[in-house]
Protein backbone atom coordinates (compact mmCIF):
# COMPACT_ATOMS: atom_id res chain seq x y z
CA UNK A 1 15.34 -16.02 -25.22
CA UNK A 2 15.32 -13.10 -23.11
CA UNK A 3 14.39 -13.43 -19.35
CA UNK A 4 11.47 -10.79 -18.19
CA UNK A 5 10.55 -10.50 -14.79
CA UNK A 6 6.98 -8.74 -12.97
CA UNK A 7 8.45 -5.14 -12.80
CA UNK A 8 5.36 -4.33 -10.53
CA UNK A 9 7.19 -5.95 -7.52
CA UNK A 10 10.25 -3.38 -8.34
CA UNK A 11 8.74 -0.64 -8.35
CA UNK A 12 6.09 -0.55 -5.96
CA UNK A 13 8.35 -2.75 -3.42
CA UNK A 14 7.26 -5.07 -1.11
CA UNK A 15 8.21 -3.90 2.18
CA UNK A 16 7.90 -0.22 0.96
CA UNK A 17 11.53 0.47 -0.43
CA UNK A 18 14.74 1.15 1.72
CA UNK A 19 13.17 3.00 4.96
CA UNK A 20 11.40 0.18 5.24
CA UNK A 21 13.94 -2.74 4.99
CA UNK A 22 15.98 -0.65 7.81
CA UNK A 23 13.19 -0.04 10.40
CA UNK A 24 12.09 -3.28 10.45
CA UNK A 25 15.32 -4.21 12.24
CA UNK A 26 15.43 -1.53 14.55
CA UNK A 27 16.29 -2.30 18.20
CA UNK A 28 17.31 -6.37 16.63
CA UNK A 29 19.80 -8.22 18.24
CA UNK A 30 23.43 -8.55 16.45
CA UNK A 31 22.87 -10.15 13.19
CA UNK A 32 23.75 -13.90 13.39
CA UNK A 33 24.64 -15.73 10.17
CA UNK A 34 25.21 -19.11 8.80
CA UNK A 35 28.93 -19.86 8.91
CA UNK A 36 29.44 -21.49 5.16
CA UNK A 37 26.39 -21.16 2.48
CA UNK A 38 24.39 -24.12 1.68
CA UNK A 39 26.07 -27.37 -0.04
CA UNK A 40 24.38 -30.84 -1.06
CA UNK A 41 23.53 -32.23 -4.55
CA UNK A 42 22.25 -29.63 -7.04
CA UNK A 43 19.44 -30.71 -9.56
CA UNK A 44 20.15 -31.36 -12.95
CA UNK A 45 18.89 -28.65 -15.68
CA UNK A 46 18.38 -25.92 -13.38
CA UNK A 47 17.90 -21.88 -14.61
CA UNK A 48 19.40 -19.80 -11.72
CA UNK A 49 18.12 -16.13 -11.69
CA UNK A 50 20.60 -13.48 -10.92
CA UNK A 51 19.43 -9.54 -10.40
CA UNK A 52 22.38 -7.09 -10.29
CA UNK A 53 22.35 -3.33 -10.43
CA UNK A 54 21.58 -1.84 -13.96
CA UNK A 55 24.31 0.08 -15.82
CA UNK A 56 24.21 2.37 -18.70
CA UNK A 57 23.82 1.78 -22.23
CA UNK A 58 27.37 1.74 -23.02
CA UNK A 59 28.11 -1.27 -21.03
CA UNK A 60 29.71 -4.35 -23.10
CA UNK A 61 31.20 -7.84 -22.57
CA UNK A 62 34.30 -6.84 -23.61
CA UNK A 63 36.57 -7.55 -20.49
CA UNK A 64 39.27 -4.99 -21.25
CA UNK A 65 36.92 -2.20 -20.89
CA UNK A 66 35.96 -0.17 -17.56
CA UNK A 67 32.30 -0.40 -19.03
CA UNK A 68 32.42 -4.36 -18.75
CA UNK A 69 29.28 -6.50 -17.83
CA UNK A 70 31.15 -8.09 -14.53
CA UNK A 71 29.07 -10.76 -13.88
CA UNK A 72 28.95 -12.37 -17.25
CA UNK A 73 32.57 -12.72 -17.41
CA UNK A 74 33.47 -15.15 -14.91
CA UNK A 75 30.88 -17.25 -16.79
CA UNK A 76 31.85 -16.82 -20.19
CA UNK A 77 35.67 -16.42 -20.26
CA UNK A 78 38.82 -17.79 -18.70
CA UNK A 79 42.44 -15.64 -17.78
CA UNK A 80 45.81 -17.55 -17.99
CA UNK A 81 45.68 -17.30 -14.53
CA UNK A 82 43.95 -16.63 -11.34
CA UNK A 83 43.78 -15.92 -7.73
CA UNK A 84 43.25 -18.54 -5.02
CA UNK A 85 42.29 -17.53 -1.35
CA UNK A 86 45.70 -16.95 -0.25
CA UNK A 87 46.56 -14.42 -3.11
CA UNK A 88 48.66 -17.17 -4.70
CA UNK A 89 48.62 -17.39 -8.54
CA UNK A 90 47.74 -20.34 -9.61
CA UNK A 91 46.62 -22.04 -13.51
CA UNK A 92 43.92 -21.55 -15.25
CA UNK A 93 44.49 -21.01 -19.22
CA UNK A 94 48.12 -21.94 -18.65
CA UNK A 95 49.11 -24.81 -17.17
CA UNK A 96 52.35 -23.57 -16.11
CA UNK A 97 55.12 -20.75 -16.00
CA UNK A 98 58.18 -19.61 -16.18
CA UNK A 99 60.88 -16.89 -15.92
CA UNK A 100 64.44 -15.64 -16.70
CA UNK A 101 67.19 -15.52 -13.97
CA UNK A 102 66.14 -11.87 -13.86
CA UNK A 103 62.39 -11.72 -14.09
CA UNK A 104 62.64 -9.72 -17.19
CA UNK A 105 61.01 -12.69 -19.56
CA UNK A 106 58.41 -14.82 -19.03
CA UNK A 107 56.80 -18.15 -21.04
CA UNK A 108 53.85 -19.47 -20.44
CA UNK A 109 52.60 -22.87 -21.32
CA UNK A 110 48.46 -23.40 -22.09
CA UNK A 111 46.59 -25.84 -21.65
CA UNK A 112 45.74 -28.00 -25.00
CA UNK A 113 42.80 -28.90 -26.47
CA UNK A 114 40.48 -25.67 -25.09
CA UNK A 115 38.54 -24.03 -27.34
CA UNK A 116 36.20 -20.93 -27.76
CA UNK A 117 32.42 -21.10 -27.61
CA UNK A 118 32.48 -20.76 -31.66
CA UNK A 119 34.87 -23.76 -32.08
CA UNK A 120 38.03 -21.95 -32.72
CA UNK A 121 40.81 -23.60 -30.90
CA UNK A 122 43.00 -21.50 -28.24
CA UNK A 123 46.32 -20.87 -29.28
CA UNK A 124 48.77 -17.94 -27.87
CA UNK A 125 48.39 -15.60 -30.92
CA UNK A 126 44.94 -15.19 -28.87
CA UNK A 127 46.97 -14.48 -25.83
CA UNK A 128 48.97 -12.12 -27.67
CA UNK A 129 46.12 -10.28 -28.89
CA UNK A 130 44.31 -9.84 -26.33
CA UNK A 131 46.78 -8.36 -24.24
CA UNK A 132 47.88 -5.99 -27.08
CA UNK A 133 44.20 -4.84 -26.76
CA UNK A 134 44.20 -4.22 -22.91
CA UNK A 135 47.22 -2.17 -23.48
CA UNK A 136 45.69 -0.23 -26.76
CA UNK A 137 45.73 3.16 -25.53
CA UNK A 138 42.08 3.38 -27.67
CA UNK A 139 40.46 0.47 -25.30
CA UNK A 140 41.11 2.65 -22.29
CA UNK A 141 41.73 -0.41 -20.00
CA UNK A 142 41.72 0.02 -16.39
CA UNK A 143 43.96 -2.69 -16.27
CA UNK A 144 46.72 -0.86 -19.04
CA UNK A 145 48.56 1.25 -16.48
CA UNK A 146 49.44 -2.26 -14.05
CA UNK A 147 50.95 -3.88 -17.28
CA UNK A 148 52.41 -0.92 -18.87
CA UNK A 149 55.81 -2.89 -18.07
CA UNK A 150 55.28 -5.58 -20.73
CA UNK A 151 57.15 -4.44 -23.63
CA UNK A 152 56.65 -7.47 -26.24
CA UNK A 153 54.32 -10.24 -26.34
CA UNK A 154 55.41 -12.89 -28.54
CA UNK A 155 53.43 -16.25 -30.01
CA UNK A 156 56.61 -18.77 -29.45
CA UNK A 157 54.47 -22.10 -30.84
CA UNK A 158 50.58 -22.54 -30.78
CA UNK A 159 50.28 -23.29 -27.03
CA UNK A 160 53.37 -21.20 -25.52
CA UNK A 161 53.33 -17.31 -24.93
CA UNK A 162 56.68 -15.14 -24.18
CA UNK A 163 56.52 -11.28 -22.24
CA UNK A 164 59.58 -9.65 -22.19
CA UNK A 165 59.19 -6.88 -19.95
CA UNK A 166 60.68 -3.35 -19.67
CA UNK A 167 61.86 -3.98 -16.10
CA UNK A 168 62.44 -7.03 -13.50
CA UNK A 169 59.15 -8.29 -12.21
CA UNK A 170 59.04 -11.44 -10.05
CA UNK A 171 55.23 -11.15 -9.33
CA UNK A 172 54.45 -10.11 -13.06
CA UNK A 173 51.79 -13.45 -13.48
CA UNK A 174 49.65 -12.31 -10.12
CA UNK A 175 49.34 -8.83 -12.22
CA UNK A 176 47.82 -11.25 -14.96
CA UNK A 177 44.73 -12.29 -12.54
CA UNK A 178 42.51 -8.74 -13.22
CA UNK A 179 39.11 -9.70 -14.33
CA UNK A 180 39.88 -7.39 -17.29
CA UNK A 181 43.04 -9.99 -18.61
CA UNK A 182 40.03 -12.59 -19.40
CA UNK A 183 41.15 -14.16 -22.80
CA UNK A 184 39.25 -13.15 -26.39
CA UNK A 185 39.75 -14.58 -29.54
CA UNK A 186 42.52 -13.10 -31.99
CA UNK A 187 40.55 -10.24 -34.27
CA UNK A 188 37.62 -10.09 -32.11
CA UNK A 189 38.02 -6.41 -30.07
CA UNK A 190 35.31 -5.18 -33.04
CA UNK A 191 32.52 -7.59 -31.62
CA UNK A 192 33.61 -8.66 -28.52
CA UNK A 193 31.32 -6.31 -27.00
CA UNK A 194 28.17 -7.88 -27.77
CA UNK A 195 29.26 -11.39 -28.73
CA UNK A 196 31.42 -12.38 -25.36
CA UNK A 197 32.84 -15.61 -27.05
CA UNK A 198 34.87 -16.98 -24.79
CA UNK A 199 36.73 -20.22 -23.22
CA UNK A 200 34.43 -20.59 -20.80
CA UNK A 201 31.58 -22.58 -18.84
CA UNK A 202 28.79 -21.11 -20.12
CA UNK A 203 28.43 -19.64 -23.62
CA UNK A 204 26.77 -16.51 -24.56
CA UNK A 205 22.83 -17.05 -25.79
CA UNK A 206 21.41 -13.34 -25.15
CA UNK A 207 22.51 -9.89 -24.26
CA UNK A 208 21.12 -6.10 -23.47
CA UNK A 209 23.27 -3.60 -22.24
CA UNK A 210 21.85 -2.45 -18.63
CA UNK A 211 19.22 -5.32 -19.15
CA UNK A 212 18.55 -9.10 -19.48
CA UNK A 213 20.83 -11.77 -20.45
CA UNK A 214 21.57 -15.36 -20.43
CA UNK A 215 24.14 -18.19 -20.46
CA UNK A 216 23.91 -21.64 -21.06
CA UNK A 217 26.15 -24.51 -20.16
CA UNK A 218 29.23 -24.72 -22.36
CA UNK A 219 28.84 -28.84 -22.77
CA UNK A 220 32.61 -29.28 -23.70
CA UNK A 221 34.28 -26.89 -21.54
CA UNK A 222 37.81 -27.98 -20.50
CA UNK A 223 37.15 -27.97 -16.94
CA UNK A 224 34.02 -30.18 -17.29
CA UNK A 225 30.36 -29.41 -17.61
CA UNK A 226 28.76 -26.63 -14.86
CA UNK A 227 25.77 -28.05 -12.66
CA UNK A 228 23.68 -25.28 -13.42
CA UNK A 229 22.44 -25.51 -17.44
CA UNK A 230 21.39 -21.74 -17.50
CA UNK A 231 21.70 -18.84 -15.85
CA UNK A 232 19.16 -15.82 -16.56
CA UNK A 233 20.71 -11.97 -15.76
CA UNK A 234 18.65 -9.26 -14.80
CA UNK A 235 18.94 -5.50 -14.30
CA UNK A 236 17.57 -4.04 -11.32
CA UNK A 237 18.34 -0.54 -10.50
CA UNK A 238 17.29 -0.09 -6.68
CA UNK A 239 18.96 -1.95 -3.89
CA UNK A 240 15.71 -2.41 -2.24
CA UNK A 241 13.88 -3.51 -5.62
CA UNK A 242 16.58 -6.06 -5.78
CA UNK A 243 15.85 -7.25 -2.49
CA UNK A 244 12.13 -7.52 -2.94
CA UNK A 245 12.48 -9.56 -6.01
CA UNK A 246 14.55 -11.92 -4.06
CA UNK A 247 11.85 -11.82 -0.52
CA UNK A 248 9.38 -12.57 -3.70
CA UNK A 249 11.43 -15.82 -5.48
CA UNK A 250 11.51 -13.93 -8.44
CA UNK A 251 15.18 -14.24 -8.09
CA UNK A 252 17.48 -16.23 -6.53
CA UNK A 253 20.61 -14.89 -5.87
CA UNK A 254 21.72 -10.93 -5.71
CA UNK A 255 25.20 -9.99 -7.16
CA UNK A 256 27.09 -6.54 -6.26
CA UNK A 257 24.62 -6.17 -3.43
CA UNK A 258 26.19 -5.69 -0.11
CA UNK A 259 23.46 -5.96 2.49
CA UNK A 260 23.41 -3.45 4.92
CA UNK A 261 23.04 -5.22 8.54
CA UNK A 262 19.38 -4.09 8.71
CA UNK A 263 18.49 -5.42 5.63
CA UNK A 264 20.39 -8.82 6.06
CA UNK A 265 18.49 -9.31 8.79
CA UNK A 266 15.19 -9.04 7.29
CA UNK A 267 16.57 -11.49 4.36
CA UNK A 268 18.27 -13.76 6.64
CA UNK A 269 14.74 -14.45 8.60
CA UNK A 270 12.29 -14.17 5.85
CA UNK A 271 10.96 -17.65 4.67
CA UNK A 272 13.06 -19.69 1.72
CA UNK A 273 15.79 -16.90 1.98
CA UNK A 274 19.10 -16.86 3.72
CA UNK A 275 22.51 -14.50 3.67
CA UNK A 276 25.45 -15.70 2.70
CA UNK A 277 28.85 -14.06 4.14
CA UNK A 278 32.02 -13.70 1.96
CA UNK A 279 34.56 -13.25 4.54
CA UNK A 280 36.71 -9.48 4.30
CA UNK A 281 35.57 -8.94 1.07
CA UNK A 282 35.25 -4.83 0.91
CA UNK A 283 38.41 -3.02 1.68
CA UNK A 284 36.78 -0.14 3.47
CA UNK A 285 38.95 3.75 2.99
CA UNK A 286 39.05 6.89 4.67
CA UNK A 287 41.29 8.64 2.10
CA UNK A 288 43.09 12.21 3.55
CA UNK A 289 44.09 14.35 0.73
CA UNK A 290 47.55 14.44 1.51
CA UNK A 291 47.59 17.56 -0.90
CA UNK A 292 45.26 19.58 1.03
CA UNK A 293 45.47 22.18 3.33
CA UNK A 294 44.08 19.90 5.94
CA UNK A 295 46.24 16.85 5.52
CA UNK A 296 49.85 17.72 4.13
CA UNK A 297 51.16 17.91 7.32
CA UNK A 298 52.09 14.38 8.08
CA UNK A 299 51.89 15.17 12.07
CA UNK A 300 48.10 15.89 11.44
CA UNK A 301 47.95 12.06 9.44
CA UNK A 302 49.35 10.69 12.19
CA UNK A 303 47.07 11.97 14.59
CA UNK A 304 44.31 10.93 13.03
CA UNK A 305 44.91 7.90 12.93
CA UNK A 306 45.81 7.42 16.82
CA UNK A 307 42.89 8.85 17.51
CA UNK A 308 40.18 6.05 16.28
CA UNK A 309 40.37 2.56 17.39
CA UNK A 310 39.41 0.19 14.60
CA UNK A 311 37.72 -2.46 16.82
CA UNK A 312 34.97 -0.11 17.39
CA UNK A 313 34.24 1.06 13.77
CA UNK A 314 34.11 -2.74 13.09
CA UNK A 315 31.42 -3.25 16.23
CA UNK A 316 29.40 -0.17 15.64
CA UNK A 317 29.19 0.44 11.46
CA UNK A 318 29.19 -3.04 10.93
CA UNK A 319 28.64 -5.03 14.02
CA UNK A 320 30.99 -7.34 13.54
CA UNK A 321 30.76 -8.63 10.96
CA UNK A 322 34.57 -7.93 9.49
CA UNK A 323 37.99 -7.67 10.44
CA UNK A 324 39.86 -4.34 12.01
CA UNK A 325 42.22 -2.58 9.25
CA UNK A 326 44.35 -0.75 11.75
CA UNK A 327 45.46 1.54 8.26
CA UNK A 328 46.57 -1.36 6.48
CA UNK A 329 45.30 -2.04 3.38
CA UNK A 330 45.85 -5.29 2.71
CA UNK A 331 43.77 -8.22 4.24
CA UNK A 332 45.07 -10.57 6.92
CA UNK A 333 44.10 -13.81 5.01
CA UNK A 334 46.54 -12.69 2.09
CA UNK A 335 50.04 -14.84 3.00
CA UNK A 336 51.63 -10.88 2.47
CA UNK A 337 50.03 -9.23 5.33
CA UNK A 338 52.13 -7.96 8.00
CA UNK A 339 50.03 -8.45 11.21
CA UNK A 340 51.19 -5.59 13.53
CA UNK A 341 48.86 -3.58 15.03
CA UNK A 342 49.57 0.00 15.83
CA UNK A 343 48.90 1.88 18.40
CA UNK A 344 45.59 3.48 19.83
CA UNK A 345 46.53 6.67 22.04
CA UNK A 346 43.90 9.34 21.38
CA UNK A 347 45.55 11.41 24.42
CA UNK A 348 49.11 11.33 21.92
CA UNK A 349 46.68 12.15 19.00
CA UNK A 350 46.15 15.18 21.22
CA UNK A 351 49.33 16.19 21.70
CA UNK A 352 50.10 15.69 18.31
CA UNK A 353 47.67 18.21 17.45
CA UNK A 354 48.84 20.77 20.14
CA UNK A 355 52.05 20.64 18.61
CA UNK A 356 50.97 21.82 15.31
CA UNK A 357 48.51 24.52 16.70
CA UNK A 358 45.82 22.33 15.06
CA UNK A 359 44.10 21.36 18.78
CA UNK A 360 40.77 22.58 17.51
CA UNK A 361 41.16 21.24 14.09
CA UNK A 362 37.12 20.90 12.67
CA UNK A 363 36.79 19.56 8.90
CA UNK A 364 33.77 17.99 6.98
CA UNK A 365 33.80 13.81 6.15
CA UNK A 366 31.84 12.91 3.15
CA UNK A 367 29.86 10.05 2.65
CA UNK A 368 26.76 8.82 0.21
CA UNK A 369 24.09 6.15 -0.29
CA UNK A 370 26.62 5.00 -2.77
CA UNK A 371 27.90 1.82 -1.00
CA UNK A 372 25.06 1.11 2.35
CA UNK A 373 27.92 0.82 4.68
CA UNK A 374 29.65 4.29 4.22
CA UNK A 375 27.62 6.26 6.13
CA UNK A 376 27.71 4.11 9.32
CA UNK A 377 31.83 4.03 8.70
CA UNK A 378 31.40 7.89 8.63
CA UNK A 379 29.44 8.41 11.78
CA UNK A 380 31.36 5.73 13.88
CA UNK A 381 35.13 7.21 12.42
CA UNK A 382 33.67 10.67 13.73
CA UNK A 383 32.46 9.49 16.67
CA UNK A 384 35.89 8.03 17.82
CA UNK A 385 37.91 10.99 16.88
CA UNK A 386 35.94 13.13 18.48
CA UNK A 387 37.69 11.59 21.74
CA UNK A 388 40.87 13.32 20.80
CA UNK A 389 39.17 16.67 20.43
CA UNK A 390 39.00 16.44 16.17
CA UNK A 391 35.22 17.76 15.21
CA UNK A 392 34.31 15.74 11.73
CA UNK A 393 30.95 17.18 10.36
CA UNK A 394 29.24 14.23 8.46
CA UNK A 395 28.17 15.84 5.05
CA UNK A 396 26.13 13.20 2.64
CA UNK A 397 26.42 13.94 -0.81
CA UNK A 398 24.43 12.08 -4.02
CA UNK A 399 25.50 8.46 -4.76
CA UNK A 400 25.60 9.84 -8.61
CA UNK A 401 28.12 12.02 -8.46
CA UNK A 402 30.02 10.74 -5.30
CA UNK A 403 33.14 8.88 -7.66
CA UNK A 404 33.00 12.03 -10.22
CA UNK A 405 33.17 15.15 -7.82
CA UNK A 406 33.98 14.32 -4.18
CA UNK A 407 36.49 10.83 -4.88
CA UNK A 408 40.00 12.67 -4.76
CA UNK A 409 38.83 16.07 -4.78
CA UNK A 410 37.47 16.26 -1.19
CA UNK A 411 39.80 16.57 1.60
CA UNK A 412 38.19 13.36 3.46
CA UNK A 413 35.81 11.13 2.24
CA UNK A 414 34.48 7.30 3.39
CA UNK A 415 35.69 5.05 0.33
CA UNK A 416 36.07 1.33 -0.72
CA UNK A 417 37.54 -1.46 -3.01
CA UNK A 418 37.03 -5.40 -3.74
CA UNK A 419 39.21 -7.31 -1.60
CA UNK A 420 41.18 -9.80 -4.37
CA UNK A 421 43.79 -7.59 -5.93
CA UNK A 422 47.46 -9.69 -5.86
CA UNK A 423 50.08 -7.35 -3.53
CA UNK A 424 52.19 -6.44 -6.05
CA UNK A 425 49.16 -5.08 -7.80
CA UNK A 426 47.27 -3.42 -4.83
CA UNK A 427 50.45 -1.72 -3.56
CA UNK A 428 51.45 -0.30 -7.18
CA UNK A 429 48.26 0.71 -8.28
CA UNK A 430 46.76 2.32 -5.20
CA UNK A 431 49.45 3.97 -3.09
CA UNK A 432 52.47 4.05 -5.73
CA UNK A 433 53.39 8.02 -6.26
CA UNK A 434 51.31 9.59 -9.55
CA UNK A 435 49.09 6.50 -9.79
CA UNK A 436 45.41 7.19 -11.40
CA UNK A 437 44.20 4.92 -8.48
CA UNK A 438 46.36 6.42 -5.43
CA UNK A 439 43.12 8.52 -4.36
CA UNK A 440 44.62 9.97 -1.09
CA UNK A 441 47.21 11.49 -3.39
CA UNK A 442 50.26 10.09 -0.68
CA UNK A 443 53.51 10.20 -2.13
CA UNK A 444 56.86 8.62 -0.53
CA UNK A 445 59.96 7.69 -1.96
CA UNK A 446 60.83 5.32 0.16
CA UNK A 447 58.13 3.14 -0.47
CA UNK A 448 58.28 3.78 -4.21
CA UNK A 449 61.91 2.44 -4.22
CA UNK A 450 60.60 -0.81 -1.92
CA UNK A 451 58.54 -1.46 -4.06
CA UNK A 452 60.94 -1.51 -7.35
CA UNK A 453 63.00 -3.87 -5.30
CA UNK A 454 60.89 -6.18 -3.91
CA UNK A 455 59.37 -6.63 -8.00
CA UNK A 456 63.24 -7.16 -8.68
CA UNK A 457 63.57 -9.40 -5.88
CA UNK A 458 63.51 -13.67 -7.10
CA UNK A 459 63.76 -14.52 -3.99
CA UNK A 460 60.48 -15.31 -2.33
CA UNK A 461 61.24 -14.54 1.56
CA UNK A 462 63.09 -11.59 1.02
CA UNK A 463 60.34 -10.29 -1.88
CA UNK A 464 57.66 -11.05 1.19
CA UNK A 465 59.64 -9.25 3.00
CA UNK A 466 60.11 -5.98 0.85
CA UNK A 467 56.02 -5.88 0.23
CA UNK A 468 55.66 -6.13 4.13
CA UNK A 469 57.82 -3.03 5.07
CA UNK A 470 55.66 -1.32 2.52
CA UNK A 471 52.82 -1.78 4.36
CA UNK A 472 54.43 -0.11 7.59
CA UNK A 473 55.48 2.51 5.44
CA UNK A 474 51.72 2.71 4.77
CA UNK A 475 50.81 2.42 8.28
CA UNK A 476 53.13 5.09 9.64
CA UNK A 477 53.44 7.54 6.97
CA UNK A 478 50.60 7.39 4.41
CA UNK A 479 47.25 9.79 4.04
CA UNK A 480 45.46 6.37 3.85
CA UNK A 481 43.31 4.99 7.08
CA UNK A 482 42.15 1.43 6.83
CA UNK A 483 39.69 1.27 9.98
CA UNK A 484 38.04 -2.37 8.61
CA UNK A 485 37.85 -4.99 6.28
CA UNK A 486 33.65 -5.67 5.79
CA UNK A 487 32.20 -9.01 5.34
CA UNK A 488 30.26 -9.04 2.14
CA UNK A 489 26.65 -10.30 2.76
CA UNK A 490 25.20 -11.56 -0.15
CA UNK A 491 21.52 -12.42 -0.40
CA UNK A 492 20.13 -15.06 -1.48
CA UNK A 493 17.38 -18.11 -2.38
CA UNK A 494 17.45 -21.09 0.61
CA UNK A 495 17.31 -23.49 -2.93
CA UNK A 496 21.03 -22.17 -3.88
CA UNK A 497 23.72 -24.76 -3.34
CA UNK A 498 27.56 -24.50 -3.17
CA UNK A 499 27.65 -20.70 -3.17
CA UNK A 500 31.34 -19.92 -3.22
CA UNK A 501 33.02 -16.30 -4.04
CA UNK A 502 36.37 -15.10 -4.04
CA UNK A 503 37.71 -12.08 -5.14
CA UNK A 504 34.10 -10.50 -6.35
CA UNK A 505 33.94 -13.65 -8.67
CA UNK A 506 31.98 -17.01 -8.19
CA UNK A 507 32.54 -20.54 -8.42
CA UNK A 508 30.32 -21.00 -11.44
CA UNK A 509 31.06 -24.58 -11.88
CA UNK A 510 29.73 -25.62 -8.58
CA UNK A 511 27.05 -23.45 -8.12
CA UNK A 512 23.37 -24.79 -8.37
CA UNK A 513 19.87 -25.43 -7.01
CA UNK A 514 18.77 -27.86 -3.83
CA UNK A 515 17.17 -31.00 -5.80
CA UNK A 516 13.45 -31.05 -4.96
């Protein structure tokens, strides 16, 4: 059955849409936050209601695809392996894994015994399929260009899988953890779409594209049976409709919502609803065209980024509630970050400037509704460079068209990712020389060739290493600033129980509803 829901409250809006949910905070203290979400016992035969934003009509449950359904497939599917906390790769298909002396082949091992919502049993020609499908040049996966090293996939028994790749690779499994390598059954890329039969904890019952779904509890699911027995999807446009479905307990949890500090607020002390804080989760940009006339010049990179001080982006865009970047990209609880901090010295910024004749440089900083954070980023970023005598004009632009016209064709915009990507992966894919993803356009040498040898590299400390000196290649050199790493603040129902996220993906095992 499909799940409907009073569209009144959408549309009309409780507290009077988005103006609304942001004066009502005005002149608030900081916004204060429990430290962990809600655990305890969850009741038995629950029906959670999620509301996430609607997408078009073209969107599917095939994972391989950029036009995927993201929610439903942490529910319904299972990779060979994931992500935990620490960016280590650990099992989830496969049990285990192994490689040549020189990284070039790899076998792994699944787990026996799993099978697919439809009763088929798992074996690696299903593997082998349904990477062969990711890397079909006709699925158009966003996750084809990070494995375009795997030359053959081969089915070595029922539960063992062999990739020989083009080139060494020691951290080839962590490029296996993409929500888009979740695994489908052999034959299936025809159906897929609609059908989303998968390995795991819930099983598909319903299905609209940009509408209303469900799940049910998979009741012999290898990992053992989820707490919750359903889970009900809806589509909800407008960030503010979202909310007031959830200030209404229409629904109880909002996905791919990042509150905005006044609106958290205004959850976080409304009756039976709270705010939930997933710790650095959006990796927060300010891309410099390194192509343009404004930002080839590597002096004028440099410069820019002495002249802002992280610490007070994080206090004034997002009040704290983060990390400082300080321009590198990847997060400090990932065991690969390199923790030095460079330096602050907008007076050097200035001479930096001088030196180029560019000591009345003046340049326009996009931003949008898009994400609810970027336009505080923008106004604090322009407000700290302004020390160093650098004039940003803040220019807002529509939230539609913000990723198709200004996103790598602007000189400088305000710009963001999930926190989650493996190193190997978020180094290749974002700041590697001609990568579809590298949106500042930054290309170096060096770094390319660090990066070659630190996927050659079998040895761990050295590897660790290798990825580390990339990021103070990034830090010195690149067109990319960093200024924070945002908490995600997720709203949600007072009844929800063992919350968890990682990654932009949740523990749907654990989660449930308070008992009573």
């Amino acid at each position: 059955m499909t799940p409907t829901i009073d569209r009144r409250l959408f549309l009309g809006g409780l507290l009077g849409g988005a103006a609304a949910l942001g004066l009502s905070a005005c002149g608030a203290p900081s916004l204060r936050l429990p430290e962990q979400a809600a655990t305890g016992v969850a009741s038995a035969g629950a029906t959670m209601r999620i509301a996430r934003p609607a997408a078009n009509a073209a969107e599917t449950l095939d994972p391989a695809s950029s036009l995927s359904a993201y929610e439903y497939l942490g529910a319904v599917y299972n990779r060979l392996v994931k992500l935990d906390r620490e960016g280590a790769t650990v099992p989830d298909l496969a049990t285990e894994w192994s490689s040549s002396a020189d990284a070039m082949t790899w076998d792994f091992a699944l787990q026996q015994g799993v099978r697919f919502h439809d009763g088929r049993a798992l074996t690696a020609r299903d593997v082998r399929y349904t990477y062969g499908h990711i890397l079909d040049p006709d699925t158009a996966s966003p996750q084809a260009g990070a494995l375009d090293q795997i030359d053959e996939i081969e089915a070595v028994d029922a539960t063992t899988v062999r990739f020989r790749l083009t080139s060494p690779n020691a951290e080839f499994p962590s490029l296996l953890t993409a929500y888009q390598c979740y695994i489908i059954p052999e034959d299936s890329a025809a159906d897929i779409g609609r059908t989303g039969i998968g390995t795991g904890p819930f099983a598909l019952e319903s299905f609209t594209p940009a509408g209303a779904g469900v799940v049910r509890a998979n009741e012999d699911y290898f990992g053992g049976r989820a707490t919750l027995d359903r889970i009900e999807f809806y589509s909800i446009q407008d960030t503010s409709a979202r909310v007031n479905a959830l200030l209404a307990r229409q629904v109880d949890l909002l996905s791919q919502t990042n509150l905005d500090n006044p609106t958290a607020r205004v959850v976080a002390s409304s009756p039976g609803t709270t705010v939930a804080r997933v710790e650095n989760a959006q990796w927060y940009t300010i891309p410099m065209l390194a192509t343009s006339e404004e930002f080839s010049d590597p002096v004028m990179r440099q410069a820019m980024k002495l002249a802002y001080d992280p610490r007070a982006i994080l206090s004034t865009a997002l009040q704290g509630t983060g990390t400082p970047g300080w321009d590198n990209p990847v997060p400090p609880q990932l065991k690969a970050w390199m923790s030095e901090e460079r330096e602050h010295d907008p007076e050097q910024a200035k001479a930096l400037l001088k030196s180029i004749g560019q000591e009345d440089f003046s340049t326009r900083i996009y931003t949008s509704a898009y994400e609810p954070n970027f336009t505080a980023i923008a106004t604090a970023f322009a407000s700290q460079v302004s020390q160093a005598g650098i004039d940003l004009q803040i220019t807002n632009t529509s939230a539609d068209s913000y990723y198709t016209q200004i996103w790598m064709a602007e000189p400088l915009m305000v710009s963001y990712w999930f926190t989650g990507r493996p190193i190997d992966q978020l180094l290749n894919q974002i700041f590697r020389t001609g990568s579809s993803y590298n949106e500042s356009a930054w290309s170096n040498e060096q770094f390319d060739q660090l990066l070659d040898s630190a996927r050659a590299d079998t040895n761990d400390a050295s590897r660790l290493q290798k990825y580390q000196d990339a990021q103070r290649l990034i830090v010195e050199d690149s067109a990319d600033l960093t200024p924070v790493f945002g908490d995600r603040l997720v709203g949600l129902s007072q009844d929800v129980v063992n919350y968890d996220e990682y990654g932009f993906e949740f523990d749907y095992l654990a989660l449930g509803l308070r008992e009573g």
